[in-house]
PDB file of N, CA and C in Angstrom:
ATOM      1  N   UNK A   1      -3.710  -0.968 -17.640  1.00  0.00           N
ATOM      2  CA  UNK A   1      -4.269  -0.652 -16.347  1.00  0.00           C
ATOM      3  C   UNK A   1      -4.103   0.842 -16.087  1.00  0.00           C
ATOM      4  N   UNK A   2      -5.082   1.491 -15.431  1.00  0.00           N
ATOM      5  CA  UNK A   2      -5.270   3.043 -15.418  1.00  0.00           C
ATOM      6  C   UNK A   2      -4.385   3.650 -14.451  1.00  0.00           C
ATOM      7  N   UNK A   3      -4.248   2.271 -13.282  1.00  0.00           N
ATOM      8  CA  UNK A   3      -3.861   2.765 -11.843  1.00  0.00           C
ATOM      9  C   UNK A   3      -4.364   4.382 -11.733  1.00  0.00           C
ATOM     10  N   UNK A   4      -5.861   4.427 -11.127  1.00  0.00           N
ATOM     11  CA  UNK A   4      -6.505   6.071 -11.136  1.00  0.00           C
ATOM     12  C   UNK A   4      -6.738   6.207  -9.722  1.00  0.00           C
ATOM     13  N   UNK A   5      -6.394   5.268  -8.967  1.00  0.00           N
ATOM     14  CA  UNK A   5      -6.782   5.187  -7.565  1.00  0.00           C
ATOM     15  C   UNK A   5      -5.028   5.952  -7.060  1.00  0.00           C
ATOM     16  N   UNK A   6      -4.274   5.574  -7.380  1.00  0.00           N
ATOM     17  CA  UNK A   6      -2.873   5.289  -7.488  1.00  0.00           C
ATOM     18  C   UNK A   6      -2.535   6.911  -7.585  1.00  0.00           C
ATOM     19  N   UNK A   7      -2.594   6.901  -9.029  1.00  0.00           N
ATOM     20  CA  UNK A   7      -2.458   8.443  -9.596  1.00  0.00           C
ATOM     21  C   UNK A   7      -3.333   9.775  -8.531  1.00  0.00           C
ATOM     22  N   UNK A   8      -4.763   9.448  -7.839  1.00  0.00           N
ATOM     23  CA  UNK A   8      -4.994  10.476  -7.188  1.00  0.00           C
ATOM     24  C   UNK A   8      -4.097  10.480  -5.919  1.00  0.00           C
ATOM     25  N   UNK A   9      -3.788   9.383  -5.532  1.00  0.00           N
ATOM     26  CA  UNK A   9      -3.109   9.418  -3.825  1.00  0.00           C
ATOM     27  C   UNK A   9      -1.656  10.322  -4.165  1.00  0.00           C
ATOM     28  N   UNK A  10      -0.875   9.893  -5.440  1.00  0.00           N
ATOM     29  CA  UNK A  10       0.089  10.430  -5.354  1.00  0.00           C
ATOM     30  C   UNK A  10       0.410  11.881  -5.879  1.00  0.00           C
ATOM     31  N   UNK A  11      -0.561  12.576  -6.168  1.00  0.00           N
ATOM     32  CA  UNK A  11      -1.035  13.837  -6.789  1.00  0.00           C
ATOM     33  C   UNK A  11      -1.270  14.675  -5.966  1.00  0.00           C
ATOM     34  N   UNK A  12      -2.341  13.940  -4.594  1.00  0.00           N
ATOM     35  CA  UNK A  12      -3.253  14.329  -3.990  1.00  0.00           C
ATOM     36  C   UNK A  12      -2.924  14.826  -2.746  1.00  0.00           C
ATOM     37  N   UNK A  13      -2.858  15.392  -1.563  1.00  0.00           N
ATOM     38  CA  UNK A  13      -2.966  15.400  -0.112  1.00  0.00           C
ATOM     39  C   UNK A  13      -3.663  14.742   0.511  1.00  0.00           C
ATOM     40  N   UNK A  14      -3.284  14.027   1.778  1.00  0.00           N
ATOM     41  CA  UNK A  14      -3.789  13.266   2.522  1.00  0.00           C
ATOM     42  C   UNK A  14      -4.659  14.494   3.380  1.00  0.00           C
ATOM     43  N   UNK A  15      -6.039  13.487   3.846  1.00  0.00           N
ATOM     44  CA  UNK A  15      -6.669  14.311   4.785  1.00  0.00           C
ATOM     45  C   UNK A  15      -6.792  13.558   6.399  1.00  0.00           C
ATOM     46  N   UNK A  16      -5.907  14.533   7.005  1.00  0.00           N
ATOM     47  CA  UNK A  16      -5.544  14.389   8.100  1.00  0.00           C
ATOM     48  C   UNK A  16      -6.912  13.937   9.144  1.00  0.00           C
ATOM     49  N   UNK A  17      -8.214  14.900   8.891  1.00  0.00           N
ATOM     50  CA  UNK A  17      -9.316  14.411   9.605  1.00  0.00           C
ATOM     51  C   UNK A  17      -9.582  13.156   9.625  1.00  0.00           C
ATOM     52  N   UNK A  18      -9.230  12.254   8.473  1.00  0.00           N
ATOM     53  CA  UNK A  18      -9.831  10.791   7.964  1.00  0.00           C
ATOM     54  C   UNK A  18      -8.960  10.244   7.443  1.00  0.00           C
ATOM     55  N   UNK A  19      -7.931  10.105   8.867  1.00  0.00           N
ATOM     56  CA  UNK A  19      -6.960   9.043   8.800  1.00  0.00           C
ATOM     57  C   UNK A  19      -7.159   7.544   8.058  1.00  0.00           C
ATOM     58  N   UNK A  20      -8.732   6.845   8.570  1.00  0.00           N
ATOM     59  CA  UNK A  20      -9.227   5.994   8.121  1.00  0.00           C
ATOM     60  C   UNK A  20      -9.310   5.442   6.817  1.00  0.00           C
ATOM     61  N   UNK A  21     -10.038   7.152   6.208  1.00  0.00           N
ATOM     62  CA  UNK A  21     -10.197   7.344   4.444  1.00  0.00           C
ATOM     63  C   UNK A  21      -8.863   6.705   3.628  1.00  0.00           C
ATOM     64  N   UNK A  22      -8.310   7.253   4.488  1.00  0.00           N
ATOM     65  CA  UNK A  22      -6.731   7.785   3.699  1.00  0.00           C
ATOM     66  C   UNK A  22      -5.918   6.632   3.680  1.00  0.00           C
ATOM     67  N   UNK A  23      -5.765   5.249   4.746  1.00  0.00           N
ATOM     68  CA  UNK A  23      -5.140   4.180   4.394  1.00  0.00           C
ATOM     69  C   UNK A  23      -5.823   3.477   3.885  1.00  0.00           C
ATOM     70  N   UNK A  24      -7.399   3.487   3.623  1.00  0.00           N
ATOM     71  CA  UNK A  24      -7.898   3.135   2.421  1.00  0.00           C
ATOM     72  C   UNK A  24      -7.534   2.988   1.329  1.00  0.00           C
ATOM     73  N   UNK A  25      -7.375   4.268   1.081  1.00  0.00           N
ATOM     74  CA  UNK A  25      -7.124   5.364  -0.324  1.00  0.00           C
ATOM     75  C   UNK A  25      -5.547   4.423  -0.907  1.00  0.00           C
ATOM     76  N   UNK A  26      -4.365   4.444   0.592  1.00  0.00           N
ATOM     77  CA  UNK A  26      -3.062   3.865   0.004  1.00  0.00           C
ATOM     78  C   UNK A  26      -3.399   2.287   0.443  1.00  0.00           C
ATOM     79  N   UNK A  27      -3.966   1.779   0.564  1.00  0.00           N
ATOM     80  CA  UNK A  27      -3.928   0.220   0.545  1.00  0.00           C
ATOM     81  C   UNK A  27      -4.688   0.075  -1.003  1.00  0.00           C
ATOM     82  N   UNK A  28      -5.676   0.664  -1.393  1.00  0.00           N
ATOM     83  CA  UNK A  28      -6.510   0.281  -2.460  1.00  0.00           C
ATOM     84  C   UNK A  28      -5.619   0.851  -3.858  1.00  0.00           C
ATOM     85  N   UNK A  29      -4.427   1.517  -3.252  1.00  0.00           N
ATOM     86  CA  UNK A  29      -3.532   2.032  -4.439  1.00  0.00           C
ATOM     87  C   UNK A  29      -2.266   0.679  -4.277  1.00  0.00           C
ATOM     88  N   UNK A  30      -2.353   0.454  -3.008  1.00  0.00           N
ATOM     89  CA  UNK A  30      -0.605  -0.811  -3.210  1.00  0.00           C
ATOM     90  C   UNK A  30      -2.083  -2.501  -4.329  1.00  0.00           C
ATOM     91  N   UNK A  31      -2.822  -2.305  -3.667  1.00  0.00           N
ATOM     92  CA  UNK A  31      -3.632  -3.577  -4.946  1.00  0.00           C
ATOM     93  C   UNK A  31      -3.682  -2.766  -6.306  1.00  0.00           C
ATOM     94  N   UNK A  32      -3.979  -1.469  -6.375  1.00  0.00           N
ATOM     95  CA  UNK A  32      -3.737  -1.386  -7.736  1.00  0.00           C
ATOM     96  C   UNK A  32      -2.373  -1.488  -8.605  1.00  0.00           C
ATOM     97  N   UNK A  33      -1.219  -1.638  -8.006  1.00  0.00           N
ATOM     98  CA  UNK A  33      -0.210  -1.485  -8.125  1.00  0.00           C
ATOM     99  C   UNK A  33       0.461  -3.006  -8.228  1.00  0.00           C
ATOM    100  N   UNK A  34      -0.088  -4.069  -7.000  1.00  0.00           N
ATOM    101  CA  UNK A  34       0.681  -5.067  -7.344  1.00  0.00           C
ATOM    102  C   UNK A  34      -0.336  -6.201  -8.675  1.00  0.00           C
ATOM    103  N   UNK A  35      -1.535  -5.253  -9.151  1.00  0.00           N
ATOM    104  CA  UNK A  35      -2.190  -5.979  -9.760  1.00  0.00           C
ATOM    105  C   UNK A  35      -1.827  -5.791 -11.692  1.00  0.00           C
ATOM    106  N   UNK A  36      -0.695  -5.171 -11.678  1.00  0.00           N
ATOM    107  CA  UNK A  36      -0.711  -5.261 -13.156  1.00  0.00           C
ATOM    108  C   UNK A  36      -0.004  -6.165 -13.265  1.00  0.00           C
ATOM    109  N   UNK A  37      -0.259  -5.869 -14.626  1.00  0.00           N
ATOM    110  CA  UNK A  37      -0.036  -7.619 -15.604  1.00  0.00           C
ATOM    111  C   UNK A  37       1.579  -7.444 -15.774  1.00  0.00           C
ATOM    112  N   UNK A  38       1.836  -8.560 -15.593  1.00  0.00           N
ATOM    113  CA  UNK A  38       3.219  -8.828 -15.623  1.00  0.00           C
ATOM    114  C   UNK A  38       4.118  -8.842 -14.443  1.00  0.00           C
ATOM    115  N   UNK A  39       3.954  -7.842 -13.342  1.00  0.00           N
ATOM    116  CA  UNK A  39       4.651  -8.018 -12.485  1.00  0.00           C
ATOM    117  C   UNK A  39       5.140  -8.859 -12.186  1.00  0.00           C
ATOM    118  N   UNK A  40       6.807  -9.190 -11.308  1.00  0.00           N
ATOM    119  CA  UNK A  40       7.425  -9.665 -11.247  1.00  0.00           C
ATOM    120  C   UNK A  40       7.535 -10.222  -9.642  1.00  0.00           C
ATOM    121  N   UNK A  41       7.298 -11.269  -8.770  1.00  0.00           N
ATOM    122  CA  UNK A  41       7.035 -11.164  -7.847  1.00  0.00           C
ATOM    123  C   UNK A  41       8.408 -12.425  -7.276  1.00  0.00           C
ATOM    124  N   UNK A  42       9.376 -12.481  -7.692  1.00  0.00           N
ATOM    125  CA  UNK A  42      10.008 -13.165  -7.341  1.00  0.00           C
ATOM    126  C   UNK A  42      11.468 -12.914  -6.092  1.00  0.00           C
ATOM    127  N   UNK A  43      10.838 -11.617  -5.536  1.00  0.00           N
ATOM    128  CA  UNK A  43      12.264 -11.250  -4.820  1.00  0.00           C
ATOM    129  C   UNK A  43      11.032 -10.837  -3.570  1.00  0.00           C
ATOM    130  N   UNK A  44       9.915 -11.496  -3.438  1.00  0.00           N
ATOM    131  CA  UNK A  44       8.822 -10.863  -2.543  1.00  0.00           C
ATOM    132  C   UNK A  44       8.677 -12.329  -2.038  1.00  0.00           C
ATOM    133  N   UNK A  45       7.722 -12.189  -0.636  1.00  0.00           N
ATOM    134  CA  UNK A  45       7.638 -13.190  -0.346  1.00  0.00           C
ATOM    135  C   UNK A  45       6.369 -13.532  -1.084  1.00  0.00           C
ATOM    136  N   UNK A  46       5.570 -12.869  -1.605  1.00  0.00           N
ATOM    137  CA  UNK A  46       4.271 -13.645  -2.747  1.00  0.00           C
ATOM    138  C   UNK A  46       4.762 -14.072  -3.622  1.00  0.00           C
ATOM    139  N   UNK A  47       3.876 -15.127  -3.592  1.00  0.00           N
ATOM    140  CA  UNK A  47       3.806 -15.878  -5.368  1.00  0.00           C
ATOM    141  C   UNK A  47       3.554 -15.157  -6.656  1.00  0.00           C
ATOM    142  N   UNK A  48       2.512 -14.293  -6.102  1.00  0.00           N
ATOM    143  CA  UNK A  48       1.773 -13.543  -7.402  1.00  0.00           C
ATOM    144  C   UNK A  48       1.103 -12.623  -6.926  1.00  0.00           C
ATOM    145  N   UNK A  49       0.463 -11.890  -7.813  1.00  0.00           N
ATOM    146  CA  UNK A  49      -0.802 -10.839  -7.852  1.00  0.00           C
ATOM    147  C   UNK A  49      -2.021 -11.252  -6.604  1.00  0.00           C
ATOM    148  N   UNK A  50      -2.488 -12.146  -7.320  1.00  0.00           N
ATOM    149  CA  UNK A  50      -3.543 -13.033  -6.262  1.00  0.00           C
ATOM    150  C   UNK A  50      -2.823 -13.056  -4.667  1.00  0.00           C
ATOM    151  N   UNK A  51      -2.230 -13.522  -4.433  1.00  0.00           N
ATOM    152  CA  UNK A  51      -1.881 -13.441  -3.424  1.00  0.00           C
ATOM    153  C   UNK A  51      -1.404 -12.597  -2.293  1.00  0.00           C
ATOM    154  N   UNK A  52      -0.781 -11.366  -3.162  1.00  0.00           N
ATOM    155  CA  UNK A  52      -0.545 -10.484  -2.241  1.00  0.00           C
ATOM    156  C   UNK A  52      -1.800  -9.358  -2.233  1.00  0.00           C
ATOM    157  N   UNK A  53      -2.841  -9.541  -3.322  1.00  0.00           N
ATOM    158  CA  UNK A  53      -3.781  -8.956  -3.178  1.00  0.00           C
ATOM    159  C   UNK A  53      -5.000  -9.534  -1.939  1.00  0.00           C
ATOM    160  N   UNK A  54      -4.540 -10.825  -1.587  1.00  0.00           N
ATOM    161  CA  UNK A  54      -5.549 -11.604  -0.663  1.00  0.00           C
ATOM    162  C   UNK A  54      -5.127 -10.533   0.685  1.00  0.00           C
ATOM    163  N   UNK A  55      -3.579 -10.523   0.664  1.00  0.00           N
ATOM    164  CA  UNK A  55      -3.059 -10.328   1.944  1.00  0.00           C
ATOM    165  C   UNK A  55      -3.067  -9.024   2.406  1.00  0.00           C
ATOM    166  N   UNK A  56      -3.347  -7.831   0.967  1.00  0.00           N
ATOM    167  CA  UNK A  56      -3.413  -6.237   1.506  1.00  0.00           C
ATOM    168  C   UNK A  56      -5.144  -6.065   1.472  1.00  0.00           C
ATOM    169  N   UNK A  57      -5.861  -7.201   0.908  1.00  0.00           N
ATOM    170  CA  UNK A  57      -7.422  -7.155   1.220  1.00  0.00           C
ATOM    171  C   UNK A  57      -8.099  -7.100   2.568  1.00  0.00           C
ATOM    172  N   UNK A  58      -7.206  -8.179   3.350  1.00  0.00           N
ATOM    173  CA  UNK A  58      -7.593  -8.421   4.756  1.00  0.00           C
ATOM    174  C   UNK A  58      -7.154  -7.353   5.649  1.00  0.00           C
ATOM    175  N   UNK A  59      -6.370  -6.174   5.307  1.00  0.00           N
ATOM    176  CA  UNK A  59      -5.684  -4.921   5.958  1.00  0.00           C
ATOM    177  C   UNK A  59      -7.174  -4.151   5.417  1.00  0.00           C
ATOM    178  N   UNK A  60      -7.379  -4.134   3.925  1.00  0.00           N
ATOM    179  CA  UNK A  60      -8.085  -2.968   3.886  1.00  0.00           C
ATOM    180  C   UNK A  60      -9.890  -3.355   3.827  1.00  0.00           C
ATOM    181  N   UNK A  61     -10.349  -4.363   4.092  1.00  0.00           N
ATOM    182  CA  UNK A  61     -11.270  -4.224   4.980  1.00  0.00           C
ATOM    183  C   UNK A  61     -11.634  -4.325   6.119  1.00  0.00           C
ATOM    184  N   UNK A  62     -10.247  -4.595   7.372  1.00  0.00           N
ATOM    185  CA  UNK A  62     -10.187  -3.784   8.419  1.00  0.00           C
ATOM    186  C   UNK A  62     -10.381  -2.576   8.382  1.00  0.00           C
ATOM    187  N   UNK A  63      -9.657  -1.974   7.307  1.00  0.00           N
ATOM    188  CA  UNK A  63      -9.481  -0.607   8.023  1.00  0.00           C
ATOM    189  C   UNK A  63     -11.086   0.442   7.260  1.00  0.00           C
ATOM    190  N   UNK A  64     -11.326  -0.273   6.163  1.00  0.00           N
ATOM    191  CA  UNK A  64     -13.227   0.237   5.885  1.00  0.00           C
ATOM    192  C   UNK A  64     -14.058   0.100   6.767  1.00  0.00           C
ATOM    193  N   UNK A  65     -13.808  -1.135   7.683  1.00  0.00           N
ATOM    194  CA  UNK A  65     -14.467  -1.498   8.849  1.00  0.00           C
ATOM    195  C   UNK A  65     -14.460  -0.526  10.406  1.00  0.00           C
ATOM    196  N   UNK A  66     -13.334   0.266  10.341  1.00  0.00           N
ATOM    197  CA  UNK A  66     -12.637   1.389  11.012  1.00  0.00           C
ATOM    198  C   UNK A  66     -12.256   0.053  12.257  1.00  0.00           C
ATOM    199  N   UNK A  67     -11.630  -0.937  12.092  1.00  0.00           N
ATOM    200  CA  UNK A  67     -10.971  -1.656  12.800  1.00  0.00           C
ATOM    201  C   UNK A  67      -9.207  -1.708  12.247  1.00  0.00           C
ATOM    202  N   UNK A  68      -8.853  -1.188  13.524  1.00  0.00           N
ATOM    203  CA  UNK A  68      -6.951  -0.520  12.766  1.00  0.00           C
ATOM    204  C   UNK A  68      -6.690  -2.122  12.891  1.00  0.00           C
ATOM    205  N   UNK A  69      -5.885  -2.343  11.509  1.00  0.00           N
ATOM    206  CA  UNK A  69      -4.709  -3.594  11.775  1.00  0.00           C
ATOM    207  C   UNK A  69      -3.461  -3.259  12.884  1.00  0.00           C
ATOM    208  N   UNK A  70      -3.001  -4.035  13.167  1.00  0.00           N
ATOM    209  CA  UNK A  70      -1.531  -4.162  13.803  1.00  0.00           C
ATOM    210  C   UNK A  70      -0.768  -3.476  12.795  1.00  0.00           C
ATOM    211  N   UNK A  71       0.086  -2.072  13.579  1.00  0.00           N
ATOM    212  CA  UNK A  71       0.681  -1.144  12.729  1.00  0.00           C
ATOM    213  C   UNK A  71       1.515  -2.142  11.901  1.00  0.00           C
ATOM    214  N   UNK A  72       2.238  -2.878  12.648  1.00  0.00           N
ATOM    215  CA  UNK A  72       3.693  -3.754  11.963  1.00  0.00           C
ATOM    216  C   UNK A  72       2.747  -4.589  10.584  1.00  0.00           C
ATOM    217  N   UNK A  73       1.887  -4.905  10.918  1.00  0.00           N
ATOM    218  CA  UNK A  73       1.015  -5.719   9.751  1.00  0.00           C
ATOM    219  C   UNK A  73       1.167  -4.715   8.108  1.00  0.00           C
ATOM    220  N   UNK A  74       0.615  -3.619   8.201  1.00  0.00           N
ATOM    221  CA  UNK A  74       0.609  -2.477   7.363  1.00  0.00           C
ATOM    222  C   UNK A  74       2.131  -2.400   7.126  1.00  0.00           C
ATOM    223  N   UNK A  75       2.949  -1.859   7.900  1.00  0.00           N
ATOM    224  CA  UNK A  75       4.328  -1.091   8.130  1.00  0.00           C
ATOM    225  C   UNK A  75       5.196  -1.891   6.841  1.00  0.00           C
ATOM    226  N   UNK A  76       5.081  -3.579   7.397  1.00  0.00           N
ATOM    227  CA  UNK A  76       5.620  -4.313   6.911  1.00  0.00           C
ATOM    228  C   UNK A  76       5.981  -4.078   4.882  1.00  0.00           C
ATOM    229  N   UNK A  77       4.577  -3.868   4.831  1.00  0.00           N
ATOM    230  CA  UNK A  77       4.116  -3.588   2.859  1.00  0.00           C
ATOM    231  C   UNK A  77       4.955  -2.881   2.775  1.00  0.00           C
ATOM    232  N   UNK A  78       5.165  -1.503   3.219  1.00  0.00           N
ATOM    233  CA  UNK A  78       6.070  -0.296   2.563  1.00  0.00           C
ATOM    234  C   UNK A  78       7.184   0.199   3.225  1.00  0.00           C
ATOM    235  N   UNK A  79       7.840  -1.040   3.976  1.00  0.00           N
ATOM    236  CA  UNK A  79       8.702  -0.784   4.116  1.00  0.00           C
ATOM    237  C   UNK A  79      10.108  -0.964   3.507  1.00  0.00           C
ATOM    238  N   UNK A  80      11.373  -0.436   3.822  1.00  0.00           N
ATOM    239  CA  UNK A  80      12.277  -0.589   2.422  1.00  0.00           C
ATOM    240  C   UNK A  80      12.742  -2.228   2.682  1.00  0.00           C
ATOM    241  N   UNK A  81      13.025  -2.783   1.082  1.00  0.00           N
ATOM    242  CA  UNK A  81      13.076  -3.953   0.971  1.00  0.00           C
ATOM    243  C   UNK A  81      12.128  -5.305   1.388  1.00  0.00           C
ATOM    244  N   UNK A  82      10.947  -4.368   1.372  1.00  0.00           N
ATOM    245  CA  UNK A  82       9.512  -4.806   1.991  1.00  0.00           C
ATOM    246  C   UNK A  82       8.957  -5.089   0.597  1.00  0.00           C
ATOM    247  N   UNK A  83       7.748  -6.203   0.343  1.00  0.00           N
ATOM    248  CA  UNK A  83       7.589  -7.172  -0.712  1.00  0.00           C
ATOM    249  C   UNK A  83       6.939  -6.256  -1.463  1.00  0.00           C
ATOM    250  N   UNK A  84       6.559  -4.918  -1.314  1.00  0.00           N
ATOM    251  CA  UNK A  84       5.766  -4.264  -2.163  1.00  0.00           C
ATOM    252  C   UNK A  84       7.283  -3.671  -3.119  1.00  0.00           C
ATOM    253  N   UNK A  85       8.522  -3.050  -2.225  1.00  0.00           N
ATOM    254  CA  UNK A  85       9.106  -2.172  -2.740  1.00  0.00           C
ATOM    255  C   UNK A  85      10.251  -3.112  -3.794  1.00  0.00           C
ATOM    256  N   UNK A  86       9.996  -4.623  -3.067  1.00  0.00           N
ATOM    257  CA  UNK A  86      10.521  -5.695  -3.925  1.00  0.00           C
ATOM    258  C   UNK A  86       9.862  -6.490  -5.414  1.00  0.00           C
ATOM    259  N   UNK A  87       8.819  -5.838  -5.668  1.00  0.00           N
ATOM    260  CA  UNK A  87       8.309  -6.011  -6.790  1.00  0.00           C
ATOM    261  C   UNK A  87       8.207  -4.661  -7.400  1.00  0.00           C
ATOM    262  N   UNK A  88       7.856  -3.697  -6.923  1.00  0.00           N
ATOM    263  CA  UNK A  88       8.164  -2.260  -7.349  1.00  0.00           C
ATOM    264  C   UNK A  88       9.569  -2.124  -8.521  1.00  0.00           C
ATOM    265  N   UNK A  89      10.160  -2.914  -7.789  1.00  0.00           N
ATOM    266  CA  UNK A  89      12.139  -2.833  -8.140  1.00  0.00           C
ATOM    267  C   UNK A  89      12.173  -3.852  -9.537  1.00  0.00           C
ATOM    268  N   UNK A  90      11.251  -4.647  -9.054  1.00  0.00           N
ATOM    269  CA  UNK A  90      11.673  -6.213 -10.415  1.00  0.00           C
ATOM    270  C   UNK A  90      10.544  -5.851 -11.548  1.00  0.00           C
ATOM    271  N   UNK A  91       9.485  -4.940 -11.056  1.00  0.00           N
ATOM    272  CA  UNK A  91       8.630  -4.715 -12.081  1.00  0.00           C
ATOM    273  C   UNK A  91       8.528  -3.328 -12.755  1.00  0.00           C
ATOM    274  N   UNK A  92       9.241  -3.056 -12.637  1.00  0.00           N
ATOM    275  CA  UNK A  92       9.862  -0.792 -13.220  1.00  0.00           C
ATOM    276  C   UNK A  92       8.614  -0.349 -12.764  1.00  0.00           C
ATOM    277  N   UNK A  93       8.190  -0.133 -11.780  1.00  0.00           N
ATOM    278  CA  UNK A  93       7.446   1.058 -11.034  1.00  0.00           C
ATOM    279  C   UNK A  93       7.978   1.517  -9.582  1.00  0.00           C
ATOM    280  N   UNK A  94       9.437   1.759  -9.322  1.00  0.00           N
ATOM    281  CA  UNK A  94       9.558   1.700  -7.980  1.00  0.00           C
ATOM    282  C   UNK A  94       9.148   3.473  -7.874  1.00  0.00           C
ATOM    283  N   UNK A  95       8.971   4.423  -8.965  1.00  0.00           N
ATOM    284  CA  UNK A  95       9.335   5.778  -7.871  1.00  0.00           C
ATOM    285  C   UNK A  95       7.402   6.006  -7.860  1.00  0.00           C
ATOM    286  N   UNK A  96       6.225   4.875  -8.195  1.00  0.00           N
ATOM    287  CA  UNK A  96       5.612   5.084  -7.456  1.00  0.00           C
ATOM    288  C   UNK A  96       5.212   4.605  -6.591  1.00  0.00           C
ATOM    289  N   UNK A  97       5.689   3.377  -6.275  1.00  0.00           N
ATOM    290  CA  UNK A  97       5.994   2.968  -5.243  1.00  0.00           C
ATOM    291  C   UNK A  97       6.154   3.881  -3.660  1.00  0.00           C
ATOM    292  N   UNK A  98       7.423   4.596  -4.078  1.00  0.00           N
ATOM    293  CA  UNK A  98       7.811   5.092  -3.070  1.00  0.00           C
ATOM    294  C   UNK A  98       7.264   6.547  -2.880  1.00  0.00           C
ATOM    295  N   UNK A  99       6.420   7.335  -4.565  1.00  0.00           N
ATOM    296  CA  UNK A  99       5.019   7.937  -3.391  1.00  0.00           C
ATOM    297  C   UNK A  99       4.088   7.361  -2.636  1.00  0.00           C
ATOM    298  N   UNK A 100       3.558   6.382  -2.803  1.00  0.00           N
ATOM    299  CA  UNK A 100       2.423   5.900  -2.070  1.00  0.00           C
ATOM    300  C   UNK A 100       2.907   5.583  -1.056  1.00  0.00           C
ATOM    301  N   UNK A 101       4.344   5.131  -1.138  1.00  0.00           N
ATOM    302  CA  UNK A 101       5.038   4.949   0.457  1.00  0.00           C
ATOM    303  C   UNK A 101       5.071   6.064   1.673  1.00  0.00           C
ATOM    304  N   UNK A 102       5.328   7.168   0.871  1.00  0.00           N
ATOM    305  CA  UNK A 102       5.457   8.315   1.641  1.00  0.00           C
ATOM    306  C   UNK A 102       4.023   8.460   1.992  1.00  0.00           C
ATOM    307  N   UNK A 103       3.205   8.346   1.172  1.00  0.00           N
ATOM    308  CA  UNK A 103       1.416   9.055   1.797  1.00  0.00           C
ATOM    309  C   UNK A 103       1.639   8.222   2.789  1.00  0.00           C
ATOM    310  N   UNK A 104       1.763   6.502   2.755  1.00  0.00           N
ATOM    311  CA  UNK A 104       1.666   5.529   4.248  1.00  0.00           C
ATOM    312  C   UNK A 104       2.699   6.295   5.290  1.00  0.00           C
ATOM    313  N   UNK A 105       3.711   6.969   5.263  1.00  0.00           N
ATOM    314  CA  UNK A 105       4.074   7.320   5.894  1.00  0.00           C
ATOM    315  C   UNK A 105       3.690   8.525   6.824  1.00  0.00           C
ATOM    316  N   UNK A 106       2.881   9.135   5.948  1.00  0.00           N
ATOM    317  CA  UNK A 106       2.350  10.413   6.623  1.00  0.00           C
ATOM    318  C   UNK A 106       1.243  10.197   7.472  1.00  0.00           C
ATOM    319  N   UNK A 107       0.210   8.899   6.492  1.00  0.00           N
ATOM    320  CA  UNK A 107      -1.062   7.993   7.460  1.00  0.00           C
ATOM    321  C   UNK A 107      -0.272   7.621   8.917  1.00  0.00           C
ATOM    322  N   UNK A 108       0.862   7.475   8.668  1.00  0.00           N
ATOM    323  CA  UNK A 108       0.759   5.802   9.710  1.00  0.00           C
ATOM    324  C   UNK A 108       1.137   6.678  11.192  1.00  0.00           C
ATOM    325  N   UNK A 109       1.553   8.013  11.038  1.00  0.00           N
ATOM    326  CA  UNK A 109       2.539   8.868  12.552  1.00  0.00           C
ATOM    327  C   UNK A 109       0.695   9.116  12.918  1.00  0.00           C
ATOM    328  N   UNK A 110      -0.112   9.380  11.795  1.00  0.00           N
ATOM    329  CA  UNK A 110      -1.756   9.752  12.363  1.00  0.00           C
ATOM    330  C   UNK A 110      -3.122   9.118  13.459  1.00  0.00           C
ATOM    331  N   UNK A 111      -2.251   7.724  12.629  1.00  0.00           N
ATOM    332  CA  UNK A 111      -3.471   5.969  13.038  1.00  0.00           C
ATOM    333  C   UNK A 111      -2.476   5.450  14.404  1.00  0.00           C
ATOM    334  N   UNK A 112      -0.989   5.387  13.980  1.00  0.00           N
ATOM    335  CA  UNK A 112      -0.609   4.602  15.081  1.00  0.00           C
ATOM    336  C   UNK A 112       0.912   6.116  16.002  1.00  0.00           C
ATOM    337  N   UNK A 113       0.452   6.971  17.073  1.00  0.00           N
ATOM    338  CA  UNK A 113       1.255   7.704  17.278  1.00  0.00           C
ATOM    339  C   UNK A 113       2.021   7.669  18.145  1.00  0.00           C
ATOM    340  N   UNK A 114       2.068   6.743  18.922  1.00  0.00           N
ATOM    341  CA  UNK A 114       2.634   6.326  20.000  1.00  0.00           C
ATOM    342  C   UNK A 114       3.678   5.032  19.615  1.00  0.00           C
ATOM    343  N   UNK A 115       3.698   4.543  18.485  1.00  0.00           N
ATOM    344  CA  UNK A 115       4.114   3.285  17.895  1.00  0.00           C
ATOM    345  C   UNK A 115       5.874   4.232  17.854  1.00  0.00           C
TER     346      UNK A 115
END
């Protein structure tokens, strides 16, 4: 798997104008991420690939739709000991993990600022 969606977010700068773009950009990087083969999903609350890809699908065509999810909905994925950073850990990719965490972090003070 190329993870090329992945590799630009964490390379890349977020663009502040298109807050929208941009949790795109890191939701379509946490599916590229929980979609390789092998991952380990047993310290997460998913079963599998499929499944947690159902569950960051319904975030990110809200947010293509420019309809914001519930911050806590999003927050939840990347947060620490949160099911993304819990397969990150069981499947040896946590330090990119925790760039793409940081881009959500920089999105999320943009989309939700009052939170």
């Amino acid at each position: 798997m190329k993870l090329d969606l992945t590799k630009e977010l964490i390379h890349g700068s977020i663009d502040e104008t298109d807050p929208y773009g941009t949790l795109v950009h890191v939701l379509e990087s946490a599916i590229e991420l929980v979609q390789i083969p092998d991952n380990e999903f047993c310290w997460s609350y998913w079963e599998n690939s499929e499944e947690a890809t159902k569950e960051i699908n319904k975030l990110l065509n809200m947010a293509k739709s420019y309809s914001l999810p519930e911050r806590v909905e999003v927050a939840v994925l990347f947060a620490p000991t949160g099911p993304l950073q819990e397969v990150s850990l069981s499947s040896g990719w946590a330090e990119p993990f925790l760039r793409v965490a940081e881009k959500y972090d920089q999105i999320e003070r943009l989309l939700w600022p009052n939170s």
